[in-house]
N, C-alpha and C. Protein backbone atom coordinates (compact mmCIF):
# COMPACT_ATOMS: atom_id res chain seq x y z
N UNK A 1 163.32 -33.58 170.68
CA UNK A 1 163.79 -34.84 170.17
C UNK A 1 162.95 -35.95 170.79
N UNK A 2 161.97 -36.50 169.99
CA UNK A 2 161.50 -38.04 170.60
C UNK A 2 161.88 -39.38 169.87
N UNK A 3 162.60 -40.10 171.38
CA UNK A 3 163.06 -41.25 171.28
C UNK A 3 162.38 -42.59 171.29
N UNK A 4 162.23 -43.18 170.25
CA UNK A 4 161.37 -44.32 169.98
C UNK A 4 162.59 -45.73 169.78
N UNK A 5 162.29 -46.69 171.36
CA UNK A 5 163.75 -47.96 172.13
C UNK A 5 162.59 -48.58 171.47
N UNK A 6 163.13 -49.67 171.04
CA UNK A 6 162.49 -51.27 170.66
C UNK A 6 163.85 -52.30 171.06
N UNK A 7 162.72 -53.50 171.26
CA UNK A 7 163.60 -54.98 171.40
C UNK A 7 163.68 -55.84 170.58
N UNK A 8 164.31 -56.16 170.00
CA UNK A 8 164.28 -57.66 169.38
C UNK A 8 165.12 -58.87 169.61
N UNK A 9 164.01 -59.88 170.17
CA UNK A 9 164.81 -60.89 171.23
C UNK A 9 165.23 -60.63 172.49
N UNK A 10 164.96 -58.97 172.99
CA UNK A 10 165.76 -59.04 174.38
C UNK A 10 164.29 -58.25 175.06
N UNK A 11 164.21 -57.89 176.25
CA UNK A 11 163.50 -57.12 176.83
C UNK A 11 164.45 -55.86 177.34
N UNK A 12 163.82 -54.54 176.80
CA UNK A 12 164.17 -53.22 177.71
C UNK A 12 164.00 -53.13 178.89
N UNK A 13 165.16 -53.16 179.40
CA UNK A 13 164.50 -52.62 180.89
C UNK A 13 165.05 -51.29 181.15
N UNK A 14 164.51 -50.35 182.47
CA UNK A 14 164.73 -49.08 182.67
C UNK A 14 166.21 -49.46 182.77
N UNK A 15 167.13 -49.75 182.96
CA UNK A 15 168.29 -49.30 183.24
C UNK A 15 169.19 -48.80 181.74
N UNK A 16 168.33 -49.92 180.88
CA UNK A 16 168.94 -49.93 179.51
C UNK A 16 168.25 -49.03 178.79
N UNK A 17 166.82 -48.13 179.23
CA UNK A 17 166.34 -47.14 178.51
C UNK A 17 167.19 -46.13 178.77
N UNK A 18 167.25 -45.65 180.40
CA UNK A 18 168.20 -44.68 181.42
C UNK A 18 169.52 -44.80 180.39
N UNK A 19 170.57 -45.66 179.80
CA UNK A 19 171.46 -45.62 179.21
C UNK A 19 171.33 -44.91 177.67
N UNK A 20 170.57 -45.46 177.22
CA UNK A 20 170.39 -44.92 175.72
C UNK A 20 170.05 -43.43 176.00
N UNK A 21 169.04 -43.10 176.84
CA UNK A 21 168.83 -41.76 176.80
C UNK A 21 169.55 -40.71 177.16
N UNK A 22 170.57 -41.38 177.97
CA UNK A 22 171.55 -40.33 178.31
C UNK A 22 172.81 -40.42 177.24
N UNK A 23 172.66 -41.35 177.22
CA UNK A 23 174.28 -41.58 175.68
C UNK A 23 173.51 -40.44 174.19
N UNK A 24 171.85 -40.43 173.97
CA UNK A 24 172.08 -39.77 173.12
C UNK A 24 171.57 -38.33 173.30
N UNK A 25 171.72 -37.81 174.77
CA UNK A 25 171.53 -36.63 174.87
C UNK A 25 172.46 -35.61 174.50
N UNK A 26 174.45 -36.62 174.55
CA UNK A 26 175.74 -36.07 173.57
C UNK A 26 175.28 -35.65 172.31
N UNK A 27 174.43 -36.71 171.54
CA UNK A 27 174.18 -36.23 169.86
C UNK A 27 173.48 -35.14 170.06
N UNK A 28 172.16 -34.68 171.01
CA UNK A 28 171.32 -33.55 170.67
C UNK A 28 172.22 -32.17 171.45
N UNK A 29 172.78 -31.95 172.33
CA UNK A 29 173.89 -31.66 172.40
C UNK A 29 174.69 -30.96 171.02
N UNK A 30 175.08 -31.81 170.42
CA UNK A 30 175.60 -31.20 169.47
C UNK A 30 175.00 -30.75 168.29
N UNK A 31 173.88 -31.36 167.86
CA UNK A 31 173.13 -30.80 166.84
C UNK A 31 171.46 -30.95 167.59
N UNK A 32 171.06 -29.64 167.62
CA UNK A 32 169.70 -29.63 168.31
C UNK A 32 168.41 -29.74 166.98
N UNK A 33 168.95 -30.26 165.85
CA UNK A 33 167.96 -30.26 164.97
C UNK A 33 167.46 -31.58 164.75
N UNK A 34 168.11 -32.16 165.11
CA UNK A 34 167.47 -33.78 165.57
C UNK A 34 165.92 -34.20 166.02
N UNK A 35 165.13 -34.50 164.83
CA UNK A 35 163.99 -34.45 165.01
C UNK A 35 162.91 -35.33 166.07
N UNK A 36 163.68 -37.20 165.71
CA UNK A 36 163.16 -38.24 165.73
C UNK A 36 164.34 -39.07 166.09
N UNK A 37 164.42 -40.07 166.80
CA UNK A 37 165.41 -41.23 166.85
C UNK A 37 164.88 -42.42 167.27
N UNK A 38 164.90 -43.14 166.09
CA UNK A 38 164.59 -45.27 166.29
C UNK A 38 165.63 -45.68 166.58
N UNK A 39 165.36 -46.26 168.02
CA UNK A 39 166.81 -47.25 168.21
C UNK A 39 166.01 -48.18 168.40
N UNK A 40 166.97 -49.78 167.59
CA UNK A 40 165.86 -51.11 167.86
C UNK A 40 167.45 -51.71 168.63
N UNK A 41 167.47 -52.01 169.76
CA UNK A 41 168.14 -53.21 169.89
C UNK A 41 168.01 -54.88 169.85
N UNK A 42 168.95 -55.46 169.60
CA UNK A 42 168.74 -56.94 168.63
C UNK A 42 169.65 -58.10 170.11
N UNK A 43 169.64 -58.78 170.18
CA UNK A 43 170.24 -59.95 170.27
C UNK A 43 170.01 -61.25 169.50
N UNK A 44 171.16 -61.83 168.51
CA UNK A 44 171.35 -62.63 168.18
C UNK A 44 172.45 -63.73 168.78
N UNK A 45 171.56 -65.00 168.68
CA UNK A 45 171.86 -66.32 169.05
C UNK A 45 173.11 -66.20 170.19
N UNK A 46 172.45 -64.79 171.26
CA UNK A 46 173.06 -64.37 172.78
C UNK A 46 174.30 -64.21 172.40
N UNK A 47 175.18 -64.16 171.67
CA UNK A 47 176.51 -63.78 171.42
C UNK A 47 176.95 -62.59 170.62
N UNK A 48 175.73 -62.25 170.03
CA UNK A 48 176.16 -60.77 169.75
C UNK A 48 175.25 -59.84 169.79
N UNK A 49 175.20 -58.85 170.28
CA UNK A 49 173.97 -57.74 170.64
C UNK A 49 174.41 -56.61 169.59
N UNK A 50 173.02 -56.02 169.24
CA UNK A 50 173.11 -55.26 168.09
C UNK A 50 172.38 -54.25 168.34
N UNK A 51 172.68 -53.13 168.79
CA UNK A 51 172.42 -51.44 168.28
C UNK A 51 172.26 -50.83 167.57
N UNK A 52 171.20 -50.53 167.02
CA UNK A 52 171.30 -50.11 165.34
C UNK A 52 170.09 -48.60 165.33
N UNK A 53 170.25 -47.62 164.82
CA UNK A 53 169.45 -46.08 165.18
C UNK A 53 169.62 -45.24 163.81
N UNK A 54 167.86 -45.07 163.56
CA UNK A 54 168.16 -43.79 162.71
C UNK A 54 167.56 -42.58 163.39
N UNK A 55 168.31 -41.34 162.40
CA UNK A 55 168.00 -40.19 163.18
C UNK A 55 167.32 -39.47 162.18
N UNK A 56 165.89 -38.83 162.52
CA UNK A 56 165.39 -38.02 161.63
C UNK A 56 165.77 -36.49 161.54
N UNK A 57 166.00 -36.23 160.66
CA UNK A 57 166.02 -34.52 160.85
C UNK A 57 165.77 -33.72 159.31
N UNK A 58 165.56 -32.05 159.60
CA UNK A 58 165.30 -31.94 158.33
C UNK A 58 166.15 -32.59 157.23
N UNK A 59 165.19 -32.69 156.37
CA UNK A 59 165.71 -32.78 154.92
C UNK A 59 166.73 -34.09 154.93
N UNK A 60 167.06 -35.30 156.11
CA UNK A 60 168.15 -36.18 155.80
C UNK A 60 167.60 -37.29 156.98
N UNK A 61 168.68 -38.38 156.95
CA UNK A 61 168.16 -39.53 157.44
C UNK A 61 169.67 -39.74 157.82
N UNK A 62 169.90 -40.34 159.10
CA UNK A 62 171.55 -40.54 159.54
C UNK A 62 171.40 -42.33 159.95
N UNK A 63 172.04 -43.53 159.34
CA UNK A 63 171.44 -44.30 159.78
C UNK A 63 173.00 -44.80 160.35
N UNK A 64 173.15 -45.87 161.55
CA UNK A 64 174.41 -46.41 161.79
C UNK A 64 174.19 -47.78 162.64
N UNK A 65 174.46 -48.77 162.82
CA UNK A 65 174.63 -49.80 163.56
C UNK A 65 176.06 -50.56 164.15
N UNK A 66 175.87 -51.25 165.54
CA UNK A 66 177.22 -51.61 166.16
C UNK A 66 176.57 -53.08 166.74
N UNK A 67 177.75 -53.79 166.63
CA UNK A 67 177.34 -54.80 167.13
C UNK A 67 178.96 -55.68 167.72
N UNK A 68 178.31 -56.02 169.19
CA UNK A 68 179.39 -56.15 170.28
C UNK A 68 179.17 -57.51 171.26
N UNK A 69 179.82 -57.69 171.57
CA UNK A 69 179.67 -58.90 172.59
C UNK A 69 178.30 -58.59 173.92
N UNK A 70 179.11 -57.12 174.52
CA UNK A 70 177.91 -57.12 175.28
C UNK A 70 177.20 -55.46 175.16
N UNK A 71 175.62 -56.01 175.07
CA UNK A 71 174.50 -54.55 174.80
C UNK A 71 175.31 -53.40 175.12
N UNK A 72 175.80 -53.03 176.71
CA UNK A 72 176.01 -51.44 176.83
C UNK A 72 177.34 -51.21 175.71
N UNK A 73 178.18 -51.91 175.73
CA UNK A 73 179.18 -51.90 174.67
C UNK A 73 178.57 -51.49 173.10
N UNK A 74 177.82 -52.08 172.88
CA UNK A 74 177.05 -51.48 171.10
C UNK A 74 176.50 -50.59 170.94
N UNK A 75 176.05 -50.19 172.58
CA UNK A 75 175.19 -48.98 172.54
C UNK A 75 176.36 -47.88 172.72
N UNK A 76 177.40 -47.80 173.30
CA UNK A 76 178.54 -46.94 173.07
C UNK A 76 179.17 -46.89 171.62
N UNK A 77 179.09 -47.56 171.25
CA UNK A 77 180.05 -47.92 169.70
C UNK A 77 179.31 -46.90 168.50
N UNK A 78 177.67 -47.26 169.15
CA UNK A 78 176.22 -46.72 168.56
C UNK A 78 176.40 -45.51 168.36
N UNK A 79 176.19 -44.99 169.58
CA UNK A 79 176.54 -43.16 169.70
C UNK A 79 177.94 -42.88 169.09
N UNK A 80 178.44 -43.36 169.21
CA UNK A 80 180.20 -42.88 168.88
C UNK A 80 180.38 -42.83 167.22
N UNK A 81 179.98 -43.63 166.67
CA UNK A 81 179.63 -43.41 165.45
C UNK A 81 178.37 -42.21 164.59
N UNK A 82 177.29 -42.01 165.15
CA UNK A 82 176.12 -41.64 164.88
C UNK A 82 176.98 -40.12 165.56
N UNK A 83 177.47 -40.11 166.45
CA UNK A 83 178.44 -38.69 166.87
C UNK A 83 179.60 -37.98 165.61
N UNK A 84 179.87 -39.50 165.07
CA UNK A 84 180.69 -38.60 164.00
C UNK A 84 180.43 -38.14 163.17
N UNK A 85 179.17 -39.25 162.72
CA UNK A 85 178.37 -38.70 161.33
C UNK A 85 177.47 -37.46 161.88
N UNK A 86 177.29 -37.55 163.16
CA UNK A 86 176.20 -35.73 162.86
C UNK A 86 177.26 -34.76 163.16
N UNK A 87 178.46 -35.14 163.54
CA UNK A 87 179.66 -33.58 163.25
C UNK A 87 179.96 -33.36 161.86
N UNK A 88 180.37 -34.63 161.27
CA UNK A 88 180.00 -34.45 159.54
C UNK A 88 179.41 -33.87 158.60
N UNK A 89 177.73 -34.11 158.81
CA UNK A 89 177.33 -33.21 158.41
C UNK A 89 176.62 -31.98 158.87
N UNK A 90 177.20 -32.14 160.44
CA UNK A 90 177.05 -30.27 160.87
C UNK A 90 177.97 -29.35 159.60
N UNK A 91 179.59 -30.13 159.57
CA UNK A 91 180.18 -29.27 158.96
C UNK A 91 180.42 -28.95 157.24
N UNK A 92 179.74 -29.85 157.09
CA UNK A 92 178.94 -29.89 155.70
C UNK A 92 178.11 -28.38 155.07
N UNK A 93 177.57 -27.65 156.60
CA UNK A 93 176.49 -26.67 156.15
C UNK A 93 177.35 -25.49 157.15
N UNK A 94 178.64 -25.37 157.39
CA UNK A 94 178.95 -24.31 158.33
C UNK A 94 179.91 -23.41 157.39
N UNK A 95 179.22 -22.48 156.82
CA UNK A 95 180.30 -21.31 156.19
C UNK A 95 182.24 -21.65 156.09
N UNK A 96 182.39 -21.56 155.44
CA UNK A 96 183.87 -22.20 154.90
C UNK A 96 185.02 -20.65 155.42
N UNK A 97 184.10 -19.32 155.41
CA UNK A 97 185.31 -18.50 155.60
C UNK A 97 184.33 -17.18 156.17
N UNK A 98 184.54 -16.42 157.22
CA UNK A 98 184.04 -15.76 157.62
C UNK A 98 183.49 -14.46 156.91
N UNK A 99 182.28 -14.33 157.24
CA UNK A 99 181.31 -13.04 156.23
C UNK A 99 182.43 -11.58 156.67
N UNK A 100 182.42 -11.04 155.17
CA UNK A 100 183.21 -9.81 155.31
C UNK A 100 184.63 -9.82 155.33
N UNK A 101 185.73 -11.17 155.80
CA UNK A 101 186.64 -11.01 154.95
C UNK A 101 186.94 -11.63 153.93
N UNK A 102 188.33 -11.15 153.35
CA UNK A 102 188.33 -11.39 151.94
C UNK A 102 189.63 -11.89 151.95
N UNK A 103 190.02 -12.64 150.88
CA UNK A 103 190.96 -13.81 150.81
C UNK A 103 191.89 -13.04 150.15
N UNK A 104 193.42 -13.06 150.82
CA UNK A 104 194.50 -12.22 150.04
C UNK A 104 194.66 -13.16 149.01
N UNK A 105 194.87 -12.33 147.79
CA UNK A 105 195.82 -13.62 146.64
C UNK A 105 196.76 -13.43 146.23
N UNK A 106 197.54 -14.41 146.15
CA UNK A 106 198.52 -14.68 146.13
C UNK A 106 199.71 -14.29 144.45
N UNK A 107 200.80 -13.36 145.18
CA UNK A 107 201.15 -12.75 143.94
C UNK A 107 202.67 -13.01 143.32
């Protein structure tokens, strides 16, 4: 998984890279097919900071944004969302009923 942090309006610093990288080591964690991830963080007119990340992987594009009073806050909101949507469509592609048995019907 390579992680590509941008700024807009704010400067990265290591503490705030150190954060993102560990908040989205939960998403690869759960789905290791995670190809690529753009996170740009934003500050606008200092009152609201904005987190916003897409995730590449085969065949799909996961996009989500949060926006919070303060940065580490959006960047939690960030993952927490982008966490639900890749359990989503983990379970989108996970077999519905186990190979080999067979469904009684109902008589």
């Amino acid at each position: 998984m390579q992680l590509d942090l941008s700024g807009h309006h704010v400067e990265i610093t290591d503490s705030m890279r150190g954060y993102v990288e560990k908040k989205f080591e939960r998403i690869s964690r759960h789905f290791e097919q995670v190809l690529d991830i753009h996170c740009v963080l934003t500050v606008e007119k200092k009152l609201h900071h904005k987190a916003e990340a897409t995730l590449m992987m085969r065949g799909n594009k996961i996009y989500a944004d949060a926006t919070e009073p303060n940065m580490y806050a959006a960047i939690d909101a960030l993952t927490d969302k982008l966490d639900r949507q890749i359990l989503k469509h983990k379970e989108r592609f996970q077999p519905r009923h186990a190979p080999g048995i067979k469904r009684m019907s109902q008589n």
